[in-house]
Protein backbone atom coordinates (compact mmCIF):
# COMPACT_ATOMS: atom_id res chain seq x y z
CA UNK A 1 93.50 103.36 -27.64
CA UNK A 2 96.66 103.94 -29.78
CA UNK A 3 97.57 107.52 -29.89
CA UNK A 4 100.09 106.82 -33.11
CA UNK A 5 97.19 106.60 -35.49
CA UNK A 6 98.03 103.30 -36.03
CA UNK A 7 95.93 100.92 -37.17
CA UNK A 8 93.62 99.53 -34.73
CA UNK A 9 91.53 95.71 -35.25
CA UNK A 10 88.29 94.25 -34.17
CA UNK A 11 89.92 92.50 -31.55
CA UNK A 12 91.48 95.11 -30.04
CA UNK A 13 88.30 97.21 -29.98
CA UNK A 14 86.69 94.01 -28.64
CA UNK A 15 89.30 93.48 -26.39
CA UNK A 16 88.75 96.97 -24.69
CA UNK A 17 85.28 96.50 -24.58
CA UNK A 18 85.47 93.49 -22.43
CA UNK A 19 88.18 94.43 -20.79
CA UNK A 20 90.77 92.05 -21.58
CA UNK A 21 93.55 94.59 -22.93
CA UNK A 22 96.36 95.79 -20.43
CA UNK A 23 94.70 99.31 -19.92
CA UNK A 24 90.96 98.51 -19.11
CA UNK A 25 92.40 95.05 -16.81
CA UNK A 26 93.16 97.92 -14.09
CA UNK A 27 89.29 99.50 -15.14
CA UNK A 28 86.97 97.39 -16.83
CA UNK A 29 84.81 99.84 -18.68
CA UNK A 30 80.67 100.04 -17.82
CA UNK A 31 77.53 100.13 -18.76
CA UNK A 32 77.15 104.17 -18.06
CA UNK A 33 80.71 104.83 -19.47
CA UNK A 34 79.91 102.73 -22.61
CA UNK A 35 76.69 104.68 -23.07
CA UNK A 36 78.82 108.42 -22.46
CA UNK A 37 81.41 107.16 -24.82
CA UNK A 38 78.41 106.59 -27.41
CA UNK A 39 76.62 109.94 -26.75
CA UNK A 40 79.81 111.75 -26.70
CA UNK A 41 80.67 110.53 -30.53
CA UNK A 42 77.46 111.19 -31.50
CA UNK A 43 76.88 114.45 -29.98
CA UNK A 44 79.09 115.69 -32.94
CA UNK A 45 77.08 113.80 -35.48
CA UNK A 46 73.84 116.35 -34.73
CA UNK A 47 72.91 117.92 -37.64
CA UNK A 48 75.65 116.47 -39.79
CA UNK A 49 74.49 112.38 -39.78
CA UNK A 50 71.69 112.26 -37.12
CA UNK A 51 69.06 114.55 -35.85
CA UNK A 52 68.45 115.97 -32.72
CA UNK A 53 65.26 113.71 -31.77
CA UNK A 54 67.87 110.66 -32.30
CA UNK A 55 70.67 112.02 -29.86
CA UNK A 56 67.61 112.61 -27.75
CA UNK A 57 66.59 109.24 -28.12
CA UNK A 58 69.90 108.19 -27.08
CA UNK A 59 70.66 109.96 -24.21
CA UNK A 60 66.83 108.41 -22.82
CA UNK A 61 68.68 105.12 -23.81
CA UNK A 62 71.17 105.39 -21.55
CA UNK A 63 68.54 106.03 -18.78
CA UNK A 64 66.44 103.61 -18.91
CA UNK A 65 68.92 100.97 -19.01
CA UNK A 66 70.65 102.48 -15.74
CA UNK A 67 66.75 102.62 -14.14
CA UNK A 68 66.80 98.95 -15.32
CA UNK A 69 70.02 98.07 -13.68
CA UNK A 70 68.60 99.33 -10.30
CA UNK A 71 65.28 97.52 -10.67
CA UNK A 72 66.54 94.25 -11.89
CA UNK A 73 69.87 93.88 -9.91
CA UNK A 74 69.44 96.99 -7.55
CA UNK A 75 73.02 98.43 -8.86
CA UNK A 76 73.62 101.79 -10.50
CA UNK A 77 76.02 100.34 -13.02
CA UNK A 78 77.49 97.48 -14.17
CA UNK A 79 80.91 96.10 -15.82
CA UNK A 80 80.53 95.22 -19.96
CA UNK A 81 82.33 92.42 -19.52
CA UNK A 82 79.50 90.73 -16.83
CA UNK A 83 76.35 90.81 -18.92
CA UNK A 84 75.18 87.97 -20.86
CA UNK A 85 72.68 87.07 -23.15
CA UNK A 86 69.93 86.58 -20.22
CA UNK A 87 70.45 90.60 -19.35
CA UNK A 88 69.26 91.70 -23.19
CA UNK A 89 66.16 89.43 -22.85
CA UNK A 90 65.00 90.62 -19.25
CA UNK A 91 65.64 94.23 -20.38
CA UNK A 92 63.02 93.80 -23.22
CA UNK A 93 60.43 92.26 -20.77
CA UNK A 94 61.07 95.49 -18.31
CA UNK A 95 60.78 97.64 -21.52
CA UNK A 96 57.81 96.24 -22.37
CA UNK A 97 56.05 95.40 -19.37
CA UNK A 98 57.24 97.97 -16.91
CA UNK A 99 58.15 101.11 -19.06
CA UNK A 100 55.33 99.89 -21.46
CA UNK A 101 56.46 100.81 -24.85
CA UNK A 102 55.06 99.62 -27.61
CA UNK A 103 56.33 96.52 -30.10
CA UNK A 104 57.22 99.33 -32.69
CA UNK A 105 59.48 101.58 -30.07
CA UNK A 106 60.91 98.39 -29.01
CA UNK A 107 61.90 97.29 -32.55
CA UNK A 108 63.25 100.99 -33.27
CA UNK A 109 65.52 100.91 -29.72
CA UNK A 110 67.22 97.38 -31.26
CA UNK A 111 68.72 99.70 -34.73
CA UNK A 112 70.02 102.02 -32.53
């Protein structure tokens, strides 16, 4: 982002995330990187603000939704900026009807 420790807004974050700002137009950022970024700043967190069964938990996240990605669309990974709203409602059907977990996993994958 800004390596001046300036201040940095919403949109900006947003921005990068969707890959609309002048660095990420030459690489939108994925799926997989967006889940390594995560893991990566929380990897730090273990023991200090989350437990070990939670960065578990997450790194199982980030597997699953790449297994999803090659069962629903048959891709390995996919750009932020082309999922929409229809992508978060099949992956809860193929979390609950193909990896079977229960209503009260599913709920607890949603806070994460």
């Amino acid at each position: 982002m800004k390596a001046n420790q300036e201040d940095i807004t919403v949109d900006e974050i947003r921005n990068r995330l969707m890959g609309k700002d002048e660095a990420s137009k030459k690489h939108a950022i994925t799926i997989s990187e967006l889940c390594e970024l995560h893991n990566h700043q929380y990897e730090g967190l273990v023991g200090i603000e989350i437990g070990k069964i939670t960065f578990n938990r997450y790194k199982l996240y980030k597997g699953r939704i790449l297994d999803f990605l090659v069962y629903k669309y048959q891709v390995s990974d996919i750009q932020i900026d082309l999922i929409k709203y229809s992508f978060a409602m099949e992956y809860e059907i193929y979390l609950k009807s193909i990896v079977k977990l229960h209503q009260n996993h599913w709920s607890s994958l949603c806070n994460i």
